[in-house]
C-alpha atoms as a PDB file:
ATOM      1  CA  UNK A   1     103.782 107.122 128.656  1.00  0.00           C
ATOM      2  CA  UNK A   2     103.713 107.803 124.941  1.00  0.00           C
ATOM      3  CA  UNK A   3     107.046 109.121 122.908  1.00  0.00           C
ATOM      4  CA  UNK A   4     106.658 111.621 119.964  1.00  0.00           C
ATOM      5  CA  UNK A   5     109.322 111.378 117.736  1.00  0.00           C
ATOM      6  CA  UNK A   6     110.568 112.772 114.227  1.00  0.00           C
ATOM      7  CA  UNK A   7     113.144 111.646 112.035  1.00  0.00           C
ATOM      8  CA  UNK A   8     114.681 113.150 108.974  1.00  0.00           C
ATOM      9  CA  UNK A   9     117.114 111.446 106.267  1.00  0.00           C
ATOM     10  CA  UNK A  10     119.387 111.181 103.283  1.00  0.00           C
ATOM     11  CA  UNK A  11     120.981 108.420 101.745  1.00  0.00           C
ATOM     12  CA  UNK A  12     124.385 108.337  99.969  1.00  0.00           C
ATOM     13  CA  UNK A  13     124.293 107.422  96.302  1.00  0.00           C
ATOM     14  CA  UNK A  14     121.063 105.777  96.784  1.00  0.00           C
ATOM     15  CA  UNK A  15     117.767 104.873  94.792  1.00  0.00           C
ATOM     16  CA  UNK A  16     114.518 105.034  94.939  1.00  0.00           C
ATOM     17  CA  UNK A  17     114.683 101.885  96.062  1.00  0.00           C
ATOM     18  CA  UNK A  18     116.602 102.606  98.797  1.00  0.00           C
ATOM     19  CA  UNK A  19     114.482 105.362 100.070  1.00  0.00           C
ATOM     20  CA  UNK A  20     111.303 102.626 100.004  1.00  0.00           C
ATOM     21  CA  UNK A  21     113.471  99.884 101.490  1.00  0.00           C
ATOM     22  CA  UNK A  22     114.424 102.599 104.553  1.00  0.00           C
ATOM     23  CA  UNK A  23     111.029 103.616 105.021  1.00  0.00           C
ATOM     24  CA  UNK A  24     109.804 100.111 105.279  1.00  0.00           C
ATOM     25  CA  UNK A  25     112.524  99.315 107.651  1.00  0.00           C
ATOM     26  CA  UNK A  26     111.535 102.428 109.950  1.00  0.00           C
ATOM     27  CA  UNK A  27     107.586 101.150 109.449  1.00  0.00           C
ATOM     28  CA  UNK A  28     108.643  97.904 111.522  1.00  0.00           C
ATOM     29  CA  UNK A  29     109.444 100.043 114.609  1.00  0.00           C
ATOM     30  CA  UNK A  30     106.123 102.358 114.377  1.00  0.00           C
ATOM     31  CA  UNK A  31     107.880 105.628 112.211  1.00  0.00           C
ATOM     32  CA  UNK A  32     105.573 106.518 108.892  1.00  0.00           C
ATOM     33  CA  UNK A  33     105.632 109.165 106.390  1.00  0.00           C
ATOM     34  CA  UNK A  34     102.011 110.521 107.841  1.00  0.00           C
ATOM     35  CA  UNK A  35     101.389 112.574 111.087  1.00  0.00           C
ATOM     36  CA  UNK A  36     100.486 110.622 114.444  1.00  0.00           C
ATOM     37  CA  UNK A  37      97.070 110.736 113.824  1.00  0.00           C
ATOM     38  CA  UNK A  38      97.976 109.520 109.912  1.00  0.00           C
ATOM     39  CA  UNK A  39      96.089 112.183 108.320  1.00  0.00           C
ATOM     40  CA  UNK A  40      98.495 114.204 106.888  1.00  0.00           C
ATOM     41  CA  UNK A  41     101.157 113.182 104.814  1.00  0.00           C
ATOM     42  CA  UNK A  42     104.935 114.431 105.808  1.00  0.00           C
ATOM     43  CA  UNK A  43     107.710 115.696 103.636  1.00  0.00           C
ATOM     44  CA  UNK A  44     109.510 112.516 101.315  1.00  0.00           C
ATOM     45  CA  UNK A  45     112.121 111.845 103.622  1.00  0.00           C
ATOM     46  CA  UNK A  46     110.576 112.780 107.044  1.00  0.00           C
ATOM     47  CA  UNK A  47     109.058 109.881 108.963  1.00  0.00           C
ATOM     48  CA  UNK A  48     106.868 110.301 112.200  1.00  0.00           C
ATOM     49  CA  UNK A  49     106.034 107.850 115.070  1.00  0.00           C
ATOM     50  CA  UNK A  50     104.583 107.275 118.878  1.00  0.00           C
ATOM     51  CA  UNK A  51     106.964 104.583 120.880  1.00  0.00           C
ATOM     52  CA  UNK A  52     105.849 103.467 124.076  1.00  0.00           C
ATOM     53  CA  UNK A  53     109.206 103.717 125.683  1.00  0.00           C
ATOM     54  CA  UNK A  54     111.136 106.503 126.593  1.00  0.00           C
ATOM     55  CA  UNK A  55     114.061 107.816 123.917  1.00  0.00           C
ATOM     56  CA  UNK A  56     116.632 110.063 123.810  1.00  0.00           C
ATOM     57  CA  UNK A  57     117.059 112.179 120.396  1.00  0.00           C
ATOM     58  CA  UNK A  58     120.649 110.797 120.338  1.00  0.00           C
ATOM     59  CA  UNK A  59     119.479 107.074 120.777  1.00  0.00           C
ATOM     60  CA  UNK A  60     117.105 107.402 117.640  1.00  0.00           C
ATOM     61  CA  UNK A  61     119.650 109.111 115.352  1.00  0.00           C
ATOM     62  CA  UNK A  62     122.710 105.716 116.646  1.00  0.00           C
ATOM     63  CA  UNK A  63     119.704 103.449 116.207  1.00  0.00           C
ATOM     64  CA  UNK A  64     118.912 104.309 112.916  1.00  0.00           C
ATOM     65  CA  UNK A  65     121.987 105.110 111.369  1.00  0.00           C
ATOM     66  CA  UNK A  66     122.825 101.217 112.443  1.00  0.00           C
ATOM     67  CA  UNK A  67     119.813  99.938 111.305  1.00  0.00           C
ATOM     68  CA  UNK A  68     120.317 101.486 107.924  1.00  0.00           C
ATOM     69  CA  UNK A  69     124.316 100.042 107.980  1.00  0.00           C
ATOM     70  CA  UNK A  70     123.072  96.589 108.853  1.00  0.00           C
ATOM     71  CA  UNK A  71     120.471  96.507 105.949  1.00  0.00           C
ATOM     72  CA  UNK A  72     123.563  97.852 103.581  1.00  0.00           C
ATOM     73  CA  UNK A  73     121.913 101.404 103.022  1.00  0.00           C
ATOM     74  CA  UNK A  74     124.591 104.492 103.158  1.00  0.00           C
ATOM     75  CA  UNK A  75     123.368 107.226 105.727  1.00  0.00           C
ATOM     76  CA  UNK A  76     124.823 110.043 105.339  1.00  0.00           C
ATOM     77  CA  UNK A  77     122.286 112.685 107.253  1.00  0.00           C
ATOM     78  CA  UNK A  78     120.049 112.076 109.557  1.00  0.00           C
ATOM     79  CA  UNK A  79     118.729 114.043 112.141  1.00  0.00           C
ATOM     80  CA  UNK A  80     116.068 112.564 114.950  1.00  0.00           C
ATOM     81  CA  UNK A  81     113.820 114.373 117.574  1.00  0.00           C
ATOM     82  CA  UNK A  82     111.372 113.635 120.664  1.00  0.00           C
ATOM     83  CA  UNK A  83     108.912 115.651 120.179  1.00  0.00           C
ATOM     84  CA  UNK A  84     106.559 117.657 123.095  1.00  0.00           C
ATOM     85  CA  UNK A  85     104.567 119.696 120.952  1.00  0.00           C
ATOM     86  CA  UNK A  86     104.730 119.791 117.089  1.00  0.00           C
ATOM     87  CA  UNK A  87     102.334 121.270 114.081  1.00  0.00           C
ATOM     88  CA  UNK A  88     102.483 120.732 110.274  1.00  0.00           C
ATOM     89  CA  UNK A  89     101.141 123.057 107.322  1.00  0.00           C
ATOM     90  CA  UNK A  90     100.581 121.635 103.732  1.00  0.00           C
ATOM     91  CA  UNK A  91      99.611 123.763 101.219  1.00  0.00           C
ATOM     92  CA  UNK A  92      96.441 122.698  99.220  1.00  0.00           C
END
């Protein structure tokens, strides 16, 4: 069985840099700044993914926040979900 899940972020005092080096980090384990399906593009800071192994929302939000710490970028929000059903609206 396939896992939806969602994550949202902010980094302390970071750069732009920072945000690309966090995003590349999260692309290693399957989360991307596109929907599922990668047609449509998320919010900046809002990264999307489909793990084959079950998660808790809990486990992605202590995964990441060490992930971040052990690649010496400052969390300081971050907020994770498994997802059942979801939809998306951009504005074009």
């Amino acid at each position: 069985m396939k896992y939806d899940v969602i994550l949202t972020f902010d980094l302390k005092d970071a750069s732009s840099e920072a945000y690309t080096k966090a995003k590349k980090l999260l692309e290693g384990y399957g989360l991307h700044d596109t929907s599922i399906s990668k047609d449509l593009p998320l919010p900046n800071t809002v990264l999307m993914g489909r793990l084959n192994y079950e998660i808790e929302a809990s486990e992605i939000k202590d995964f990441v926040w060490h992930l971040f710490k052990e690649n010496g970028l400052t969390p300081s929000r971050l907020m994770g979900g498994v997802l059942q059903d979801w939809s998306i609206k951009i504005k074009g």
